[in-house]
Structures are given as structure tokens and as C-alpha cells.
C-alpha atoms as a PDB file:
ATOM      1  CA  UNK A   1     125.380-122.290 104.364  1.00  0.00           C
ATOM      2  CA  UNK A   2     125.525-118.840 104.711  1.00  0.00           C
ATOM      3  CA  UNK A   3     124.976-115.567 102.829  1.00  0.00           C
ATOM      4  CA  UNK A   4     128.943-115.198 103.107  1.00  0.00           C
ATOM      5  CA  UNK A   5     129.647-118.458 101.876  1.00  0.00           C
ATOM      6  CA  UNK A   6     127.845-118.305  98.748  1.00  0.00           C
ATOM      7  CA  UNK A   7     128.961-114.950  97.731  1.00  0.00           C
ATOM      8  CA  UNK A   8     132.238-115.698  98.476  1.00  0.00           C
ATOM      9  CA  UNK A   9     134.546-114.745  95.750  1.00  0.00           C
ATOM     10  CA  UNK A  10     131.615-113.929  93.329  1.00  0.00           C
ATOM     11  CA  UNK A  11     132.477-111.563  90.166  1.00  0.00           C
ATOM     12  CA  UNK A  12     130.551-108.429  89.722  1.00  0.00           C
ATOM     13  CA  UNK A  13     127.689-110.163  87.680  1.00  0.00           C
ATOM     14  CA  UNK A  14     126.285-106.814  86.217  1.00  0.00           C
ATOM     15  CA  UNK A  15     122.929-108.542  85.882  1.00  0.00           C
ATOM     16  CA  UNK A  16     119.919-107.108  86.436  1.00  0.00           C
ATOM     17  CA  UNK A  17     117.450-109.030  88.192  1.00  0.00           C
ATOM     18  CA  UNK A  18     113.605-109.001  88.794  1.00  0.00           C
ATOM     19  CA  UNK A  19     112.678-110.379  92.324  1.00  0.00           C
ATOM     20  CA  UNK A  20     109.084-110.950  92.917  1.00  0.00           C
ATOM     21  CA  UNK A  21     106.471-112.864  94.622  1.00  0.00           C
ATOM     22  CA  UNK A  22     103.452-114.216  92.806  1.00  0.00           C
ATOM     23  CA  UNK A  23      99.903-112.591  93.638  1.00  0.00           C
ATOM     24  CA  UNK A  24      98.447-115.057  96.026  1.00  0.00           C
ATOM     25  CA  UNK A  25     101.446-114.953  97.756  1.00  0.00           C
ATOM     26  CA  UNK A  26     102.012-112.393 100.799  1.00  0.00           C
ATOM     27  CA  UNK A  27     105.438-113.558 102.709  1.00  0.00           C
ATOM     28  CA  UNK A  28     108.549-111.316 102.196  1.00  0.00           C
ATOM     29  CA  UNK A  29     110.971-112.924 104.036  1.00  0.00           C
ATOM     30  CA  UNK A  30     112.050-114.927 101.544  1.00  0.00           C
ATOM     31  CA  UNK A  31     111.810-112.070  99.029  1.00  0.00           C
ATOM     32  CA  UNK A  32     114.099-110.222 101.342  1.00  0.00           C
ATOM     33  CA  UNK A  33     116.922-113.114 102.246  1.00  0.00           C
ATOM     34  CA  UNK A  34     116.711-113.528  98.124  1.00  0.00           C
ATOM     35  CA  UNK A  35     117.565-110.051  97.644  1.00  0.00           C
ATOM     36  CA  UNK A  36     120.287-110.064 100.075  1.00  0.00           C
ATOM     37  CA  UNK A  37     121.831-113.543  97.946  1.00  0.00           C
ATOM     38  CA  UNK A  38     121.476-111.562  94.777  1.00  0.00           C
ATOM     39  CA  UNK A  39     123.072-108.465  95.884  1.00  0.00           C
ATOM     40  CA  UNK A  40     125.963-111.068  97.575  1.00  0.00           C
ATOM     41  CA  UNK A  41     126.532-112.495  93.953  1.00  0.00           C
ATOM     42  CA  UNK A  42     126.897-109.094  92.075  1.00  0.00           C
ATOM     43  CA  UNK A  43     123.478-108.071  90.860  1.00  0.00           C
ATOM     44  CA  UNK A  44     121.596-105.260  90.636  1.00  0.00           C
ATOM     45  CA  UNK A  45     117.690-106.186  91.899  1.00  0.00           C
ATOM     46  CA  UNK A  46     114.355-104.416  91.681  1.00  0.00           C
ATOM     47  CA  UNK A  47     112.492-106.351  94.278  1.00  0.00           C
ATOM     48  CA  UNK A  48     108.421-106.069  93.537  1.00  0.00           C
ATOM     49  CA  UNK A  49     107.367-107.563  96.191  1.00  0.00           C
ATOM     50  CA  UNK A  50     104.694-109.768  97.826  1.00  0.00           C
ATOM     51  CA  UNK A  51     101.105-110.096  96.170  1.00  0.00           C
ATOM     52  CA  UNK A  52     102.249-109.218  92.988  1.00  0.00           C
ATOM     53  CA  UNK A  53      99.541-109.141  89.687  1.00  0.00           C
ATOM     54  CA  UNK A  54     100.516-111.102  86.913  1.00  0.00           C
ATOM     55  CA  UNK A  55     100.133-107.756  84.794  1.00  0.00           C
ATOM     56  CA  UNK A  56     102.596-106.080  86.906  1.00  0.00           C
ATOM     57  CA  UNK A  57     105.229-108.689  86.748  1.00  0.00           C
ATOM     58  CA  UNK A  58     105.015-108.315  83.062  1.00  0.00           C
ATOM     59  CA  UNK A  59     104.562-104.849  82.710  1.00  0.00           C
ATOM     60  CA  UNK A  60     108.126-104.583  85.183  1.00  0.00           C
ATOM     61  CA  UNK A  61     109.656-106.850  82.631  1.00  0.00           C
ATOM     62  CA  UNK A  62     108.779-105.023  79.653  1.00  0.00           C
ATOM     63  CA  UNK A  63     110.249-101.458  80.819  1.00  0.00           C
ATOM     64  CA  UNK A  64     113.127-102.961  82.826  1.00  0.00           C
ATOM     65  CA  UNK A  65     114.549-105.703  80.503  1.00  0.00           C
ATOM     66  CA  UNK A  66     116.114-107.555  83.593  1.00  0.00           C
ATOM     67  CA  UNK A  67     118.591-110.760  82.670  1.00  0.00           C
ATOM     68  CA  UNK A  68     116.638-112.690  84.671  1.00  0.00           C
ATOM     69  CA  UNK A  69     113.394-113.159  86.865  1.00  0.00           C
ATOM     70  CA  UNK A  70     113.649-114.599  89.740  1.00  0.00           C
ATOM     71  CA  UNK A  71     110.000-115.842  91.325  1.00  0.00           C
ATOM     72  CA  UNK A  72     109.732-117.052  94.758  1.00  0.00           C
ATOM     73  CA  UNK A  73     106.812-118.837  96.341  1.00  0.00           C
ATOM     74  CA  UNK A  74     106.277-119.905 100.292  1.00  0.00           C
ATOM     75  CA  UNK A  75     102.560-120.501 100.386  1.00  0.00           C
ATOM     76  CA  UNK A  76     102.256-123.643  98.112  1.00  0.00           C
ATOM     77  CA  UNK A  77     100.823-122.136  95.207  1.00  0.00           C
ATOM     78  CA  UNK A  78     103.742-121.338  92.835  1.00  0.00           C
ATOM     79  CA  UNK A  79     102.927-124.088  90.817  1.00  0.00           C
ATOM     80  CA  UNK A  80      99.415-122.562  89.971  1.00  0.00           C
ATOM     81  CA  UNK A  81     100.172-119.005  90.000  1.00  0.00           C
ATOM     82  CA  UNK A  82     103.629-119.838  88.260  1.00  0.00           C
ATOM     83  CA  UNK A  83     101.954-121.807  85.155  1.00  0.00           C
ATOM     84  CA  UNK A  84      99.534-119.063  84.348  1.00  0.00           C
ATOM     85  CA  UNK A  85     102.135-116.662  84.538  1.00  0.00           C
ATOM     86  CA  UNK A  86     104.739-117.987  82.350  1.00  0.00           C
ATOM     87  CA  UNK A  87     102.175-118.739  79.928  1.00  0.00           C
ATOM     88  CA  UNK A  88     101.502-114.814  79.701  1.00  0.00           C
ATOM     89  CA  UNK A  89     105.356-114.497  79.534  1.00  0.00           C
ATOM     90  CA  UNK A  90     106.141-116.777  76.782  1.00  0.00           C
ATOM     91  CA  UNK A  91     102.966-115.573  75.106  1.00  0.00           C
ATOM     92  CA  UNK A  92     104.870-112.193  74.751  1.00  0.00           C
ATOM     93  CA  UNK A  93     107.263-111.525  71.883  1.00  0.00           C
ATOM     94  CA  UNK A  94     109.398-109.251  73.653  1.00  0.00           C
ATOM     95  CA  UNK A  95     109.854-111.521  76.736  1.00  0.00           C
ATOM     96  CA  UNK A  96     109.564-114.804  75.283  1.00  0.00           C
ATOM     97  CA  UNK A  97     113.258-115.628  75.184  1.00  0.00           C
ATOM     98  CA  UNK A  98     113.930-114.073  78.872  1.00  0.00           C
ATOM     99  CA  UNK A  99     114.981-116.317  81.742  1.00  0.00           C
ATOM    100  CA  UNK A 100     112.458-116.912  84.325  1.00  0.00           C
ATOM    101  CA  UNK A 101     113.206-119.356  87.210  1.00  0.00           C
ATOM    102  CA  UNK A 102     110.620-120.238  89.902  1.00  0.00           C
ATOM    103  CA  UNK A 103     111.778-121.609  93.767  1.00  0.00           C
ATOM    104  CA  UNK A 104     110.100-122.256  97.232  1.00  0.00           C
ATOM    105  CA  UNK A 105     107.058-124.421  98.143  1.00  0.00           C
ATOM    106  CA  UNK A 106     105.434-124.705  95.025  1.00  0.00           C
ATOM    107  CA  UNK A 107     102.659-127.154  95.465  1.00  0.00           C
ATOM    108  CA  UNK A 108     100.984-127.931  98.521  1.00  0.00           C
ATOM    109  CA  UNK A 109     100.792-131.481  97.633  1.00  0.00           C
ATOM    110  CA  UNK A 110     105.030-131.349  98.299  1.00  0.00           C
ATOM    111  CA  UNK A 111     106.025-130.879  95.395  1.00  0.00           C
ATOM    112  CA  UNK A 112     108.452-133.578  93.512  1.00  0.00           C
ATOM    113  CA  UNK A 113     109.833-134.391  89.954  1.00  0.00           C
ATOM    114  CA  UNK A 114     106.202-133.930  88.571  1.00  0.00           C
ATOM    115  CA  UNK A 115     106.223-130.220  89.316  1.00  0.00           C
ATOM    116  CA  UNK A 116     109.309-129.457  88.601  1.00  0.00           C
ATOM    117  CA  UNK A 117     109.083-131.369  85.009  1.00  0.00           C
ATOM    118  CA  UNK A 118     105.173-129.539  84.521  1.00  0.00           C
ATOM    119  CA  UNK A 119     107.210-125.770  85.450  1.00  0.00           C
ATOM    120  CA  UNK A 120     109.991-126.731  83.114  1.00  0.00           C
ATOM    121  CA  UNK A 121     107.771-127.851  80.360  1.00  0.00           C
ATOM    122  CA  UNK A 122     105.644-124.829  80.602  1.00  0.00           C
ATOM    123  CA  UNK A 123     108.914-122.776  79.956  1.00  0.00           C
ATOM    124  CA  UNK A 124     110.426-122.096  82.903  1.00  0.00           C
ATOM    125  CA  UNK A 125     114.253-121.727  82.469  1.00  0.00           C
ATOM    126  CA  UNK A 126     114.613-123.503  86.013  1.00  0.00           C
ATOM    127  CA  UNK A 127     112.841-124.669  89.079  1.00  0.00           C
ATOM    128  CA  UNK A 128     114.400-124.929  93.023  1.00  0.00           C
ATOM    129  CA  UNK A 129     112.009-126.560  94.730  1.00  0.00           C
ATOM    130  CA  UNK A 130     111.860-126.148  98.459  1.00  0.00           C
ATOM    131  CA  UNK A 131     114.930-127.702 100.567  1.00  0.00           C
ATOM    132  CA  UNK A 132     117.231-127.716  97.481  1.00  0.00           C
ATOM    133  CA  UNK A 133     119.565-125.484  99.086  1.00  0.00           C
ATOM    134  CA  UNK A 134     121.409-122.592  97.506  1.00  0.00           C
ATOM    135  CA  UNK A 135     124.122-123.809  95.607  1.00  0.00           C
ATOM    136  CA  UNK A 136     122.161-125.154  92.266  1.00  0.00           C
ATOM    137  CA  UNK A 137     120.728-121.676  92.301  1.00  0.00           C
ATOM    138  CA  UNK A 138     123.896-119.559  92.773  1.00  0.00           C
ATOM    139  CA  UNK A 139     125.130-121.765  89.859  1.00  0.00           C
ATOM    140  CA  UNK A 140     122.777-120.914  87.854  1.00  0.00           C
ATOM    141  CA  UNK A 141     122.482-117.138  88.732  1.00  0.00           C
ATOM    142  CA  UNK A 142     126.998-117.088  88.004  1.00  0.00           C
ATOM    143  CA  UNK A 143     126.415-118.769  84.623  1.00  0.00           C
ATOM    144  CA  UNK A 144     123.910-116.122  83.147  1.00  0.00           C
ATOM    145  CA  UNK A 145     125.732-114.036  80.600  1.00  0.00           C
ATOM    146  CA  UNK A 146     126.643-111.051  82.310  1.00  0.00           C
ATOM    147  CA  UNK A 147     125.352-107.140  80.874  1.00  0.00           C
ATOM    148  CA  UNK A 148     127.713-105.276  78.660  1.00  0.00           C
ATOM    149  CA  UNK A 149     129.390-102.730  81.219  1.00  0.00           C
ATOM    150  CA  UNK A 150     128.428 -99.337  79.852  1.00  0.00           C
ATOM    151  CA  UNK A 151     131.290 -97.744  77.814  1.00  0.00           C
ATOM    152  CA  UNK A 152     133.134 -94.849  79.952  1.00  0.00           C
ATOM    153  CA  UNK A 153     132.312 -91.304  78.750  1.00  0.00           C
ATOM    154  CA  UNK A 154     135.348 -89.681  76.841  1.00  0.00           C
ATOM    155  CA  UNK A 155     135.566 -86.204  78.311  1.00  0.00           C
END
């Protein structure tokens, strides 16, 4: 599957969307191929980058009110960095209701239904574990209520 085929035919989304890696994490490819899939499917990304502190993950949420964050992980540690960060997220009033999904190698052990079910009980909105392909999370990306366009000035 490629970037072409899942864009293809996707609807200007208008959805702003917060790409990041988690802080033990230091690859960027897959933050960059992500970005690439998100721009394909109509939405506007601010892509933090690899290594990122939990504080500035939430800080970027709070000023930026993205429609979604999207968290990837490669080095087998999502699980651990993911739990203590969604914890801070819920924990927060003003993000507590905001979709957060969480995809890559997430546990070092490989992964499974037992951390996916522990990410989804913690409150992540969704979790694409490594190898799932793209399609479950271009579903879920096309689903998201889409912004309000902004309201053409009257001259």
C-alpha cells in the first residue's frame, strides 16, 4: 500500500493534528512517512518531533488544541512512555476529552492484545500496533469530526 493509495479520494479533513514521538524515542522516519499520510488525508500537522518531553507534548496540546494526537513509537518503549503520558493527559481538564492514539513497536516483549487492551484502558482513544498496516488508521483519522471551516470575511 502506498501513500497514493490511501489518500486516494480523501476529503479535505480540516483537522489539525499533533505528530510526535515520545522522549526515549529518537527515530524520525516514521514521524516523517506519518506526516506525509496525514498531509495525504487532508490535515494540517505540527510535527514535534523525536525525543519529545512529556511536558512538551502537553504544553503543544494546550496552546494548539489539535483534533487529534497522533504518537508514534519504533524503539519498543511506547507502551511505557505512552502510559505515563496519557495519564498526565487525562489528568488535565482541558485535554481530558482529546483524542490521543498511540502506533509502532510498543513493547519490546512484541506487543499483542495485552498492550493494546493496557493502552486502551489507560485512555487511549486507539492503538496500531506494529504490522497492522494503514488502513485501520486512515479509518480512524477520516471518521474524526472534521474543524468548522472558518467563516469567509464579508468585505
Amino acid at each position: 500500500m502506498t501513500l497514493e493509495t490511501v489518500g486516494a479520494g480523501a476529503a479535505d479533513c480540516r483537522r489539525e493534528v499533533l505528530l510526535t514521538g515520545l522522549s526515549s524515542d529518537a527515530h524520525t522516519w516514521n514521524l516523517a512517512y506519518l506526516e506525509l499520510l496525514l498531509e495525504e488525508l487532508g490535515c494540517r500537522v505540527t510535527n514535534l518531533g523525536a525525543c519529545v518531553p512529556d511536558a512538551e507534548i502537553i504544553e503543544a496540546c494546550r496552546t494548539r488544541r489539535p483534533d487529534l494526537v497522533v504518537i508514534s513509537s519504533l524503539n519498543g518503549h511506547g507502551r511505557q512512555d505512552g502510559l505515563r503520558l496519557i495519564s498526565a493527559l487525562r489528568a488535565d481538564p482541558a485535554l481530558a476529552e482529546l483524542p490521543v492514539v498511540i502506533g509502532g513497536k510498543l513493547d519490546v516483549a512484541g506487543g499483542g492484545p495485552h498492550t493494546a487492551a493496557g493502552l486502551l484502558a489507560a485512555g487511549f482513544d486507539a492503538v496500531f500496533e506494529d504490522g497492522a498496516g494503514l488502513t485501520r488508521f486512515s479509518s480512524f483519522v477520516g471518521a474524526l469530526a472534521p474543524r468548522p471551516a472558518a467563516p469567509l470575511a464579508v468585505a
